[in-house]
PDB file of N, CA and C in Angstrom:
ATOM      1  N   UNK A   1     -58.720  16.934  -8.939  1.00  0.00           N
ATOM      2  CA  UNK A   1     -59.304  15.830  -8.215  1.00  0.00           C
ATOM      3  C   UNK A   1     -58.986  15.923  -6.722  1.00  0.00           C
ATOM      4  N   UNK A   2     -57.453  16.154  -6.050  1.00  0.00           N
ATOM      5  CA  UNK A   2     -57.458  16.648  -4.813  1.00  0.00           C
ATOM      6  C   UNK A   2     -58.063  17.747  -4.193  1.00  0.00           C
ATOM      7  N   UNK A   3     -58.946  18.565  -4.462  1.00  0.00           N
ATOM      8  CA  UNK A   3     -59.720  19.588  -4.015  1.00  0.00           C
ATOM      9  C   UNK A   3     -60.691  18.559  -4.254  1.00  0.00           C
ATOM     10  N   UNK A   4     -61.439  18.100  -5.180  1.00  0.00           N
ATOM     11  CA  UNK A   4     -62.646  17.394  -4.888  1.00  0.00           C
ATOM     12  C   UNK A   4     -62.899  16.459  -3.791  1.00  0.00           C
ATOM     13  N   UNK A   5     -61.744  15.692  -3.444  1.00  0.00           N
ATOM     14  CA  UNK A   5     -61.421  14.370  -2.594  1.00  0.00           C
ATOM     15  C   UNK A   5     -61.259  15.061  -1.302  1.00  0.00           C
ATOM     16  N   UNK A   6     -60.899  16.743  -0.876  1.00  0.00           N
ATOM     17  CA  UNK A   6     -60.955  17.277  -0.044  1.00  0.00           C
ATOM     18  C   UNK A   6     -62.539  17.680   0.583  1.00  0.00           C
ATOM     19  N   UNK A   7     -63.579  18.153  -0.538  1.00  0.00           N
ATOM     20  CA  UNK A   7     -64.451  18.749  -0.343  1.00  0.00           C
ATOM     21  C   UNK A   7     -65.823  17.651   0.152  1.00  0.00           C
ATOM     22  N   UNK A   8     -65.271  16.319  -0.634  1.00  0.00           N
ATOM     23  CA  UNK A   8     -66.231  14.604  -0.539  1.00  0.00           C
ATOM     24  C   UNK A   8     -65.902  14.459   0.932  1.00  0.00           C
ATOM     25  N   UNK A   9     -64.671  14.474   1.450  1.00  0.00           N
ATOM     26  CA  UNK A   9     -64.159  13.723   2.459  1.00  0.00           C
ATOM     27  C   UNK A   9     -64.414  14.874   3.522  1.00  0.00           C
ATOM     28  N   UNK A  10     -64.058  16.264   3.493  1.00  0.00           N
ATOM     29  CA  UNK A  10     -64.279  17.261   4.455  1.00  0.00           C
ATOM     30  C   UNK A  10     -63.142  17.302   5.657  1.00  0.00           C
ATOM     31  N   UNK A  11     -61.934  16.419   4.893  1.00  0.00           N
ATOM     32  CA  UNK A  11     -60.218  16.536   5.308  1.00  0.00           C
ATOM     33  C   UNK A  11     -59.212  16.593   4.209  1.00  0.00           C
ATOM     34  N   UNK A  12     -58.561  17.756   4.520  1.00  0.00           N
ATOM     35  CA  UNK A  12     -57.434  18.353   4.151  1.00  0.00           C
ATOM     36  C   UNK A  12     -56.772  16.913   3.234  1.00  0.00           C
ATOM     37  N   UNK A  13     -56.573  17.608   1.790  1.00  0.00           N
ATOM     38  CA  UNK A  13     -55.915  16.496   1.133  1.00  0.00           C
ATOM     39  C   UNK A  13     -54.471  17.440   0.658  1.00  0.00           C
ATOM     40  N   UNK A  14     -53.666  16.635   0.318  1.00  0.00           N
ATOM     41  CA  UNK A  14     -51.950  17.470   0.279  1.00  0.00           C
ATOM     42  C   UNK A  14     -51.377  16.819  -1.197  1.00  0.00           C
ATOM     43  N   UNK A  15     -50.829  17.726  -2.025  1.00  0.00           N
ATOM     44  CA  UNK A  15     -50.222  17.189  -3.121  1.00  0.00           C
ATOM     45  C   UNK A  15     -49.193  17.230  -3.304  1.00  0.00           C
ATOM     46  N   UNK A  16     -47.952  16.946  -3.025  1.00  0.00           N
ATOM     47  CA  UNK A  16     -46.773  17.045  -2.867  1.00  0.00           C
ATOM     48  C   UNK A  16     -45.638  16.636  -4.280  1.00  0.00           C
ATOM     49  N   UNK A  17     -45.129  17.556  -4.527  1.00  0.00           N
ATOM     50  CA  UNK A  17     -44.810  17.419  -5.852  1.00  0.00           C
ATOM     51  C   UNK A  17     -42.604  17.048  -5.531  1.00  0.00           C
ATOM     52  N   UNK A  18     -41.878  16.428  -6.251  1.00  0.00           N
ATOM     53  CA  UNK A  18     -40.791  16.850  -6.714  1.00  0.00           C
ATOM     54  C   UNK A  18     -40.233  16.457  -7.705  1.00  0.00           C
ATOM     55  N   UNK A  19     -38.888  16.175  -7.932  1.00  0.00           N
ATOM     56  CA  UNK A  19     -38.444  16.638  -9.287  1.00  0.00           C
ATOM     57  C   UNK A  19     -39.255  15.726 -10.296  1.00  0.00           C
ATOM     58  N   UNK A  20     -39.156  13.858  -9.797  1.00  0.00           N
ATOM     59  CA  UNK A  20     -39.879  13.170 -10.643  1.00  0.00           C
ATOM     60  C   UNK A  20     -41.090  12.494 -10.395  1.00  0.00           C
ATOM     61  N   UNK A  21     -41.744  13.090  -9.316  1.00  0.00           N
ATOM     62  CA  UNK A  21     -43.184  12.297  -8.921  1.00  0.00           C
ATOM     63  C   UNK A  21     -44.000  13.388  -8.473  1.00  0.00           C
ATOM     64  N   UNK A  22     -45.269  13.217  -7.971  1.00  0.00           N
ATOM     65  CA  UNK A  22     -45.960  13.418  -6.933  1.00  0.00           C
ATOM     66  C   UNK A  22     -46.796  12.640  -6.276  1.00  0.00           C
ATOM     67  N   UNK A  23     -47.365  13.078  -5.358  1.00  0.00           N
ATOM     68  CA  UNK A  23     -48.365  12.089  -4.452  1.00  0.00           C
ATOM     69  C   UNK A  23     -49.355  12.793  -3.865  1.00  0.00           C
ATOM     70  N   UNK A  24     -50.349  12.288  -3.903  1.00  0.00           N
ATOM     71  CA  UNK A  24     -51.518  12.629  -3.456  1.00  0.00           C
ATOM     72  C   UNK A  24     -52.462  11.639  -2.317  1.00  0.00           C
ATOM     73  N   UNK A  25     -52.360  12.721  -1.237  1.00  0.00           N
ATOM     74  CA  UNK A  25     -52.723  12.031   0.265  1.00  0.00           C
ATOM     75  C   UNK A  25     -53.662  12.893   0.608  1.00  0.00           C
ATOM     76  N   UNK A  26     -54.517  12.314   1.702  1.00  0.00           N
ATOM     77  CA  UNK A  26     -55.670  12.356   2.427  1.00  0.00           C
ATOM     78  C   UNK A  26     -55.347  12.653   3.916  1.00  0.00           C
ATOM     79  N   UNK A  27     -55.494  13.116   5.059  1.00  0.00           N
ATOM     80  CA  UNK A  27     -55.571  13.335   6.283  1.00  0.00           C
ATOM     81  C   UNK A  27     -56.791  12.504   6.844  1.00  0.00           C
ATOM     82  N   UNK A  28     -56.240  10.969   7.452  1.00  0.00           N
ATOM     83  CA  UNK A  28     -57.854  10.706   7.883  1.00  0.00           C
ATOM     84  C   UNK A  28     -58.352  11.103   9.363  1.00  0.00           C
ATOM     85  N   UNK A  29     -59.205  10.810   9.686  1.00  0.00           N
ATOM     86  CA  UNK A  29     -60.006  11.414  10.842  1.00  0.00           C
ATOM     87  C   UNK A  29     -59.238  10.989  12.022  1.00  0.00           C
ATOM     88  N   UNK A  30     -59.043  11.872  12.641  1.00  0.00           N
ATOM     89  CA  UNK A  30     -57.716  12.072  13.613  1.00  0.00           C
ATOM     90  C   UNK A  30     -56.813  12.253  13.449  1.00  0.00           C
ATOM     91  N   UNK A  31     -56.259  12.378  12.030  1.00  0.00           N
ATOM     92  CA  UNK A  31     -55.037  12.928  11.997  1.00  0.00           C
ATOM     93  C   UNK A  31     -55.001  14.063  12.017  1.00  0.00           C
ATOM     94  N   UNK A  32     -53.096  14.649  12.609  1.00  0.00           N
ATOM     95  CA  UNK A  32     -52.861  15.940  12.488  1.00  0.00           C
ATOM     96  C   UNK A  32     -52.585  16.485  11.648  1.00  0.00           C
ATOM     97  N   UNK A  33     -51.950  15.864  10.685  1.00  0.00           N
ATOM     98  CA  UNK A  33     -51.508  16.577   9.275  1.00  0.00           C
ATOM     99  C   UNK A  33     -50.869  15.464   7.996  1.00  0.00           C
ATOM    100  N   UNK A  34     -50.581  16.145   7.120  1.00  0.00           N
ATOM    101  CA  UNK A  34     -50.234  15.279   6.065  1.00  0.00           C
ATOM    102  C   UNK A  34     -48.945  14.420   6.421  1.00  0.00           C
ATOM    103  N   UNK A  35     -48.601  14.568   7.376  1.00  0.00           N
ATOM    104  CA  UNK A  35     -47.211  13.931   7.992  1.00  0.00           C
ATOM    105  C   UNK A  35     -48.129  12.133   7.860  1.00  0.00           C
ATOM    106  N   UNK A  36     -49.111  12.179   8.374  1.00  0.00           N
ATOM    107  CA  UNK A  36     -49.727  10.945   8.923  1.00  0.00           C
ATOM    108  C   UNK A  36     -51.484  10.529   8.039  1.00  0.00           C
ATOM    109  N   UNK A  37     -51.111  10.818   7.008  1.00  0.00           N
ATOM    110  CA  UNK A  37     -51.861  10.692   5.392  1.00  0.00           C
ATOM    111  C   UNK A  37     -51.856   9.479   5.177  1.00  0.00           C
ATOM    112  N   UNK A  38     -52.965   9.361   4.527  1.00  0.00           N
ATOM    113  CA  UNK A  38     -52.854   8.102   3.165  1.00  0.00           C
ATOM    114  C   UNK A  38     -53.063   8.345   2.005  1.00  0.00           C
ATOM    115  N   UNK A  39     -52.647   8.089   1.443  1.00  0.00           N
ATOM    116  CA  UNK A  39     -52.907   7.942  -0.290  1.00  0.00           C
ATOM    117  C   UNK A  39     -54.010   7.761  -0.883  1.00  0.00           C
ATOM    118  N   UNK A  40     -54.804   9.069  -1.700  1.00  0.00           N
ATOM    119  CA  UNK A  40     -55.962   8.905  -2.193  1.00  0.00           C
ATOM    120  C   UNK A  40     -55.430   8.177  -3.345  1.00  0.00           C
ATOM    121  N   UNK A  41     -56.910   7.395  -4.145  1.00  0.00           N
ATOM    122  CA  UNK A  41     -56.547   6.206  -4.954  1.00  0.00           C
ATOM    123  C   UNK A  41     -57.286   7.246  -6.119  1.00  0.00           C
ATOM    124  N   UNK A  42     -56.418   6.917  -7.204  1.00  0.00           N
ATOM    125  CA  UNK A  42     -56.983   7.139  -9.127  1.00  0.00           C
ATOM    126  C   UNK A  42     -58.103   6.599  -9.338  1.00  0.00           C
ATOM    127  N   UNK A  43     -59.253   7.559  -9.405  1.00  0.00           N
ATOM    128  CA  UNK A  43     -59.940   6.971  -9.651  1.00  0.00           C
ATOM    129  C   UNK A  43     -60.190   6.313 -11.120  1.00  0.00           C
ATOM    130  N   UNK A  44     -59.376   6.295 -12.398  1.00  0.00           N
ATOM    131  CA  UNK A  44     -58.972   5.910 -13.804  1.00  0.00           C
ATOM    132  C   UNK A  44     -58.212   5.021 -13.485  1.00  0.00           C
ATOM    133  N   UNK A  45     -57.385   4.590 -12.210  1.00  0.00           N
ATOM    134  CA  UNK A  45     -56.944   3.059 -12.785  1.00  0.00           C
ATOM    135  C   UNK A  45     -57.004   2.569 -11.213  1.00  0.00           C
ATOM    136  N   UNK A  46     -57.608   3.051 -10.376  1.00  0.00           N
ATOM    137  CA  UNK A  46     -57.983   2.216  -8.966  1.00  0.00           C
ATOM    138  C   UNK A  46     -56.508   1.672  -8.001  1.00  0.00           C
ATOM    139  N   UNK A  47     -55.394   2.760  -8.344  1.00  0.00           N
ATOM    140  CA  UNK A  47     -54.140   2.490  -7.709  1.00  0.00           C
ATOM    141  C   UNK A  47     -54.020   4.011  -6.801  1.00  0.00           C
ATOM    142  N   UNK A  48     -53.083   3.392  -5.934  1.00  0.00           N
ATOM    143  CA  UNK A  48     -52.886   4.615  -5.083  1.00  0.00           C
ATOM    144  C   UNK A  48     -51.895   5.690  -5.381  1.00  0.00           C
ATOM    145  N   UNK A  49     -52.325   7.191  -5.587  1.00  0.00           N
ATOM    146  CA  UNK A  49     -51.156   8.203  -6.257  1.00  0.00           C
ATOM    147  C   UNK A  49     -49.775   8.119  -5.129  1.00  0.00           C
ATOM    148  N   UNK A  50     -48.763   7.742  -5.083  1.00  0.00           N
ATOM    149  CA  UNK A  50     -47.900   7.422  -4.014  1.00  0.00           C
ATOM    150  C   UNK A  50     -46.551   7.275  -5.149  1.00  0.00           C
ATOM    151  N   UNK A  51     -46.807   7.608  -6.445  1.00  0.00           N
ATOM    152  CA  UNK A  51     -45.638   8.270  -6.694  1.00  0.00           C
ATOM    153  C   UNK A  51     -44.668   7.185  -7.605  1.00  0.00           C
ATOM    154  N   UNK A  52     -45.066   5.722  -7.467  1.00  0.00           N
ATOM    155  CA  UNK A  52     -44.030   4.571  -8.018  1.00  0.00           C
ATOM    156  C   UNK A  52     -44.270   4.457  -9.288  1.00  0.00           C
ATOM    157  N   UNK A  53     -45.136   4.582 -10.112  1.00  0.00           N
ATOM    158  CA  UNK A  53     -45.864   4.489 -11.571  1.00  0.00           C
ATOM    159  C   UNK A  53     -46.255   5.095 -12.191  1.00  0.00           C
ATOM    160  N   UNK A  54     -46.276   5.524 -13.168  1.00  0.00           N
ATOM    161  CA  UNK A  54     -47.094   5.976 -14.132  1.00  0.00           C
ATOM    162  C   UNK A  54     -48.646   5.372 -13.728  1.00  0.00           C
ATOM    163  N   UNK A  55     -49.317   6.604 -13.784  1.00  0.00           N
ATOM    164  CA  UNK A  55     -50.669   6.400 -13.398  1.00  0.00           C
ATOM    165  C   UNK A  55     -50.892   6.442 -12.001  1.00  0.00           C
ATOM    166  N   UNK A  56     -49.788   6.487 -11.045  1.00  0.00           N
ATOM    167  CA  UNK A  56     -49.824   6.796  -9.748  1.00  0.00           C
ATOM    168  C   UNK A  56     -48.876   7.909  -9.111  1.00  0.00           C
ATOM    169  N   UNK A  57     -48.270   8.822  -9.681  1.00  0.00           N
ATOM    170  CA  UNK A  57     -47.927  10.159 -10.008  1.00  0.00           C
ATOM    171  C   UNK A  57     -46.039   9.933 -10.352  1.00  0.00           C
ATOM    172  N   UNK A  58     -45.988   9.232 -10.386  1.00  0.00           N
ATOM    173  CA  UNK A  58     -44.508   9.733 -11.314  1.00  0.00           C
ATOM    174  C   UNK A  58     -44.298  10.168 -12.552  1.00  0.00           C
ATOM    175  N   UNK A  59     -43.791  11.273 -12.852  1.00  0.00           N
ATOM    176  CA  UNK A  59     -43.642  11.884 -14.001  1.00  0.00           C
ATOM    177  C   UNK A  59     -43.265  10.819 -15.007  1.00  0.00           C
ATOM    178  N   UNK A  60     -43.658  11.130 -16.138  1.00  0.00           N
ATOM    179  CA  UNK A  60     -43.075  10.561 -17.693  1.00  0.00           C
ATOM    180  C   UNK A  60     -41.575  11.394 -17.877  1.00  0.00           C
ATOM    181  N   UNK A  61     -41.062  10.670 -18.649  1.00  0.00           N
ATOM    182  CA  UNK A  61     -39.644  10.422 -18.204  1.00  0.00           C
ATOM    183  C   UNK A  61     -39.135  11.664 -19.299  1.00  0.00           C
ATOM    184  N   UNK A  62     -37.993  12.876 -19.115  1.00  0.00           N
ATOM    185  CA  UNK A  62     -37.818  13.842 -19.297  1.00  0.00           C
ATOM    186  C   UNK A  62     -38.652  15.203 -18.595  1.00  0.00           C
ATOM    187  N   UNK A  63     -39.427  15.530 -18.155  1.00  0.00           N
ATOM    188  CA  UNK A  63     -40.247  15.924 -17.404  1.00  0.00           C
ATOM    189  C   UNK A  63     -39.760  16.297 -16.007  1.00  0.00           C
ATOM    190  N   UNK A  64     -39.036  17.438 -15.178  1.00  0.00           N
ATOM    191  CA  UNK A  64     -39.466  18.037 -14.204  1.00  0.00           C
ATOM    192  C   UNK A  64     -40.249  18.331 -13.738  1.00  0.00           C
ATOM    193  N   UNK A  65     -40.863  18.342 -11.889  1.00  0.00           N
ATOM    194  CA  UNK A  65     -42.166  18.894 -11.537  1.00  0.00           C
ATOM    195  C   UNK A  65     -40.643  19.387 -10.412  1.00  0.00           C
ATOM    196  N   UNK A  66     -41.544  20.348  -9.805  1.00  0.00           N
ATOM    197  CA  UNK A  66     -40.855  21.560  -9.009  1.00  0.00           C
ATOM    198  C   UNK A  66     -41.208  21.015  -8.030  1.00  0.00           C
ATOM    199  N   UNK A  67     -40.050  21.666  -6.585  1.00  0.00           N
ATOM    200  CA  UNK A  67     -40.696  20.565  -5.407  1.00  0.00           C
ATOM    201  C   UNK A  67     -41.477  22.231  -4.513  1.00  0.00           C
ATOM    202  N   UNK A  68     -42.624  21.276  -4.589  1.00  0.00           N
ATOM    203  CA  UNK A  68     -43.078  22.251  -3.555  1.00  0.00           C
ATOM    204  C   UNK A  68     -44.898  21.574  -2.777  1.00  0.00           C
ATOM    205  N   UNK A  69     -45.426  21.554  -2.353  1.00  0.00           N
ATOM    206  CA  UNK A  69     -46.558  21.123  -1.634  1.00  0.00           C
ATOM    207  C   UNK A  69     -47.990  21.899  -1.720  1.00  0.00           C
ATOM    208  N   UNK A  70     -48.937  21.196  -1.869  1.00  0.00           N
ATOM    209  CA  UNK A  70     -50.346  22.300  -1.568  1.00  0.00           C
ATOM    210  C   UNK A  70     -50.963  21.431  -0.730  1.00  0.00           C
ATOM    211  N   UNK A  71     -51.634  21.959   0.037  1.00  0.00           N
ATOM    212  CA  UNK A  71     -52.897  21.355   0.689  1.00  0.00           C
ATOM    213  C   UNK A  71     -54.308  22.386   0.435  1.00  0.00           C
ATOM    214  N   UNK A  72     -55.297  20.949   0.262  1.00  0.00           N
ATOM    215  CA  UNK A  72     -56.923  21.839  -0.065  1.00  0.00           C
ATOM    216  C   UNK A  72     -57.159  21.656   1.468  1.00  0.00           C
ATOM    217  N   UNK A  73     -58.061  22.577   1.814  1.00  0.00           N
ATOM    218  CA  UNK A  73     -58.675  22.205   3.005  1.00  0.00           C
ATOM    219  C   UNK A  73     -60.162  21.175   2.978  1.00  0.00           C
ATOM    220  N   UNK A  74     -60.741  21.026   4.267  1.00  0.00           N
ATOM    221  CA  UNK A  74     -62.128  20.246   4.087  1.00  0.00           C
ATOM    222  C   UNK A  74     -62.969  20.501   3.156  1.00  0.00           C
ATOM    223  N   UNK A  75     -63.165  22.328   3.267  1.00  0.00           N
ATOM    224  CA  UNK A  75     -64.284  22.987   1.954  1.00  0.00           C
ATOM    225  C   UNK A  75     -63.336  23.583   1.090  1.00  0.00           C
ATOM    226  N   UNK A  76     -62.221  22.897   0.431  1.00  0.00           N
ATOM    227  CA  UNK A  76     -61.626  22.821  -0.821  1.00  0.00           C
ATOM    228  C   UNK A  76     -60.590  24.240  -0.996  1.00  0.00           C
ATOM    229  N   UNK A  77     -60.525  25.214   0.138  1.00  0.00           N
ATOM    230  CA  UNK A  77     -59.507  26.512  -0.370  1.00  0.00           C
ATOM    231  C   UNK A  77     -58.484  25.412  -0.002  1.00  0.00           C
ATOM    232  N   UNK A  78     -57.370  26.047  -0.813  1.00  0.00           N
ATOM    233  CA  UNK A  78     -55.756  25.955  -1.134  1.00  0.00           C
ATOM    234  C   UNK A  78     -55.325  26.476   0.368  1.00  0.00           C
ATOM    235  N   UNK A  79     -54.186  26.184   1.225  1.00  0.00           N
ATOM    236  CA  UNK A  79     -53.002  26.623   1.839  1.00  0.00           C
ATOM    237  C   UNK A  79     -52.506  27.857   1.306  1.00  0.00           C
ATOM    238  N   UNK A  80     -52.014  28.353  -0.249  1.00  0.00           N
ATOM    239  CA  UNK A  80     -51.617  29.203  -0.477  1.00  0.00           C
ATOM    240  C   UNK A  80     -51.934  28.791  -2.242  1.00  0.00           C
ATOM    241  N   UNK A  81     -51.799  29.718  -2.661  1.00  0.00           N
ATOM    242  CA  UNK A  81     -51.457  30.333  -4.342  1.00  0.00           C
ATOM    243  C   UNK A  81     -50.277  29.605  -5.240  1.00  0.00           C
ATOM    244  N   UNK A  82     -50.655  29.017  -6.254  1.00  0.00           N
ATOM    245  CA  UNK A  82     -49.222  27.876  -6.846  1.00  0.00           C
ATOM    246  C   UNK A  82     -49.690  28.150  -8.299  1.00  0.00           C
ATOM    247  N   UNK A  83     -47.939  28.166  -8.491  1.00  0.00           N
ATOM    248  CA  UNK A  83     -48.380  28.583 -10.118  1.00  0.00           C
ATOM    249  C   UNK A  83     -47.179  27.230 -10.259  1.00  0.00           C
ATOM    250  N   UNK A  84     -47.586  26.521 -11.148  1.00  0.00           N
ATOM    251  CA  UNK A  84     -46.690  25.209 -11.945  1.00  0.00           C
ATOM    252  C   UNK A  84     -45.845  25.643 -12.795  1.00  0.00           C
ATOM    253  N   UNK A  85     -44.968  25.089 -13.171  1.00  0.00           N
ATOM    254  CA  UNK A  85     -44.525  25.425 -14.600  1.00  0.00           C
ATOM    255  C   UNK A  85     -43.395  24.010 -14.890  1.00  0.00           C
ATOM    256  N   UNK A  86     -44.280  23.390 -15.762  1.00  0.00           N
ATOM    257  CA  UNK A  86     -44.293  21.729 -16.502  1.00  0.00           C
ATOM    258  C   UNK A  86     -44.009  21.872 -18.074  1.00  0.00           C
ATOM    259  N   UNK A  87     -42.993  21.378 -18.069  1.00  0.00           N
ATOM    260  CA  UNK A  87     -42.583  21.267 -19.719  1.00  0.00           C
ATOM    261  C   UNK A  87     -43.679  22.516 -20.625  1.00  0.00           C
ATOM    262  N   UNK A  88     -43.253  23.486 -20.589  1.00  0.00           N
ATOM    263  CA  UNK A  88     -43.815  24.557 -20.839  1.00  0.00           C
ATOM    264  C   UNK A  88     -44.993  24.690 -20.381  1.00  0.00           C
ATOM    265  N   UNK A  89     -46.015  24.831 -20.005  1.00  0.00           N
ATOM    266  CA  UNK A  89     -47.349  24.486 -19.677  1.00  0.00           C
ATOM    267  C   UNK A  89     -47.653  25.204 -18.248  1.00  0.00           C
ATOM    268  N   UNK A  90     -48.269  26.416 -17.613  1.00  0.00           N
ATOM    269  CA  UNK A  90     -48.150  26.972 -16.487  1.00  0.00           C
ATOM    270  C   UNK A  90     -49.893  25.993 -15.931  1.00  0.00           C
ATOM    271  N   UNK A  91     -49.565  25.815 -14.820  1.00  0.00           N
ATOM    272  CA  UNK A  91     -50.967  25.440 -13.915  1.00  0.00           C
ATOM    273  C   UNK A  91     -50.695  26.126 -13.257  1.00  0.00           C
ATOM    274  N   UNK A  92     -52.124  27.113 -12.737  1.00  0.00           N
ATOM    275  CA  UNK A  92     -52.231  28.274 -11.712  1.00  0.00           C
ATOM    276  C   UNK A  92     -53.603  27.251 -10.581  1.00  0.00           C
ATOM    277  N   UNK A  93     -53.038  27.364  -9.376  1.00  0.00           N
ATOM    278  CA  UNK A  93     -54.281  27.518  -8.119  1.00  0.00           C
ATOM    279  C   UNK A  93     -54.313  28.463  -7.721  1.00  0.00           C
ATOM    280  N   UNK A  94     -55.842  28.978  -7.705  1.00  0.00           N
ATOM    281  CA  UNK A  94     -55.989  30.554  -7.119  1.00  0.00           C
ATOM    282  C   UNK A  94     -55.969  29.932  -5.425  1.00  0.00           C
ATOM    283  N   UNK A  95     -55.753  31.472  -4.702  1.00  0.00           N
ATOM    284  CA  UNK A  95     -55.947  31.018  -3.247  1.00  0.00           C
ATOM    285  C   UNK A  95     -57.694  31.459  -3.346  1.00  0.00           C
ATOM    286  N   UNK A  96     -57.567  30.651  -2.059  1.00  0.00           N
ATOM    287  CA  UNK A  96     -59.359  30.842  -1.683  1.00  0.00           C
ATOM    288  C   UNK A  96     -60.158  30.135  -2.120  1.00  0.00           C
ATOM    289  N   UNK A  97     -59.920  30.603  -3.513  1.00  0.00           N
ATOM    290  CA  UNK A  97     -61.267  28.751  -4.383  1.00  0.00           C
ATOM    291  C   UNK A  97     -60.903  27.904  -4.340  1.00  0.00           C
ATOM    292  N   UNK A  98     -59.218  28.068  -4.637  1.00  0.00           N
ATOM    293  CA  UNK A  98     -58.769  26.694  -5.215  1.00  0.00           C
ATOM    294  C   UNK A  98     -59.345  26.256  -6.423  1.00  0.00           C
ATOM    295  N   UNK A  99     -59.924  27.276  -7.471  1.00  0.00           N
ATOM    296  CA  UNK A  99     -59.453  27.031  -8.658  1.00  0.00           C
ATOM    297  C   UNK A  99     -58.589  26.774  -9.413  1.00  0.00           C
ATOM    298  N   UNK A 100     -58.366  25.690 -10.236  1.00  0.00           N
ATOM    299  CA  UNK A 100     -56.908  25.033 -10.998  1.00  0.00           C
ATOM    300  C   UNK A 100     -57.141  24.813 -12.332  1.00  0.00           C
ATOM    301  N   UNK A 101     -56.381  26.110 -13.227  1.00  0.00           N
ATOM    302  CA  UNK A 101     -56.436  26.092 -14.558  1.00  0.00           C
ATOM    303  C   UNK A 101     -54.790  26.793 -15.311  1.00  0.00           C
TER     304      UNK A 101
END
C-alpha cells in the first residue's frame, strides 16, 4: 500500500519499521524528507499508521520487526532492496519496481 500511496500522491512515502511497530508516512508538498511527513491513513480502518495500535502498525505482541527504513519514490521504485524476516515469513522488495512479495 506504501508504494501505491507513493505512486497516487507522486511523493516519496517512508516505512519505518522497529522492534515493535511501524509507521507509515507521506512527504507532503514541500517537504524535504520523511523527517517532516505525515502519516498515511489505513485505508481498512480509516486511522493513521503511526505505530500506537493494532491496525495502525504496532506489531501483535511476541513478534519482532527489524529496525530499518524504506522509502518508495513518487513513481513507486524503493530507496534500496529489503528483505524482512517476521516470525518466520521472509518479505522481499525488489529495487527498481518495488515489487513486494
Amino acid at each position: 500500500y506504501a508504494q501505491q500511496t507513493a505512486v497516487a500522491s507522486n511523493s516519496p512515502v517512508c516505512v519505518k519499521f522497529s522492534a515493535t511497530r511501524y509507521t507509515v508516512t507521506y512527504v507532503p508538498e514541500g517537504g524535504a524528507s520523511c523527517a517532516s511527513s505525515q502519516y498515511v491513513t489505513n485505508p481498512a480502518n480509516q486511522q493513521p499508521w503511526n505505530g500506537t495500535k493494532t491496525g495502525q502498525g504496532l506489531a501483535p505482541e511476541g513478534i519482532t520487526l527489524p529496525d530499518t527504513t524504506i522509502t518508495f519514490e513518487g513513481l513507486g521504485a524503493p530507496d534500496n532492496a529489503l528483505e524482512l524476516n517476521i516470525a518466520g515469513y521472509t518479505v522481499k522488495v525488489e529495487a527498481e519496481t518495488g515489487y513486494v512479495h
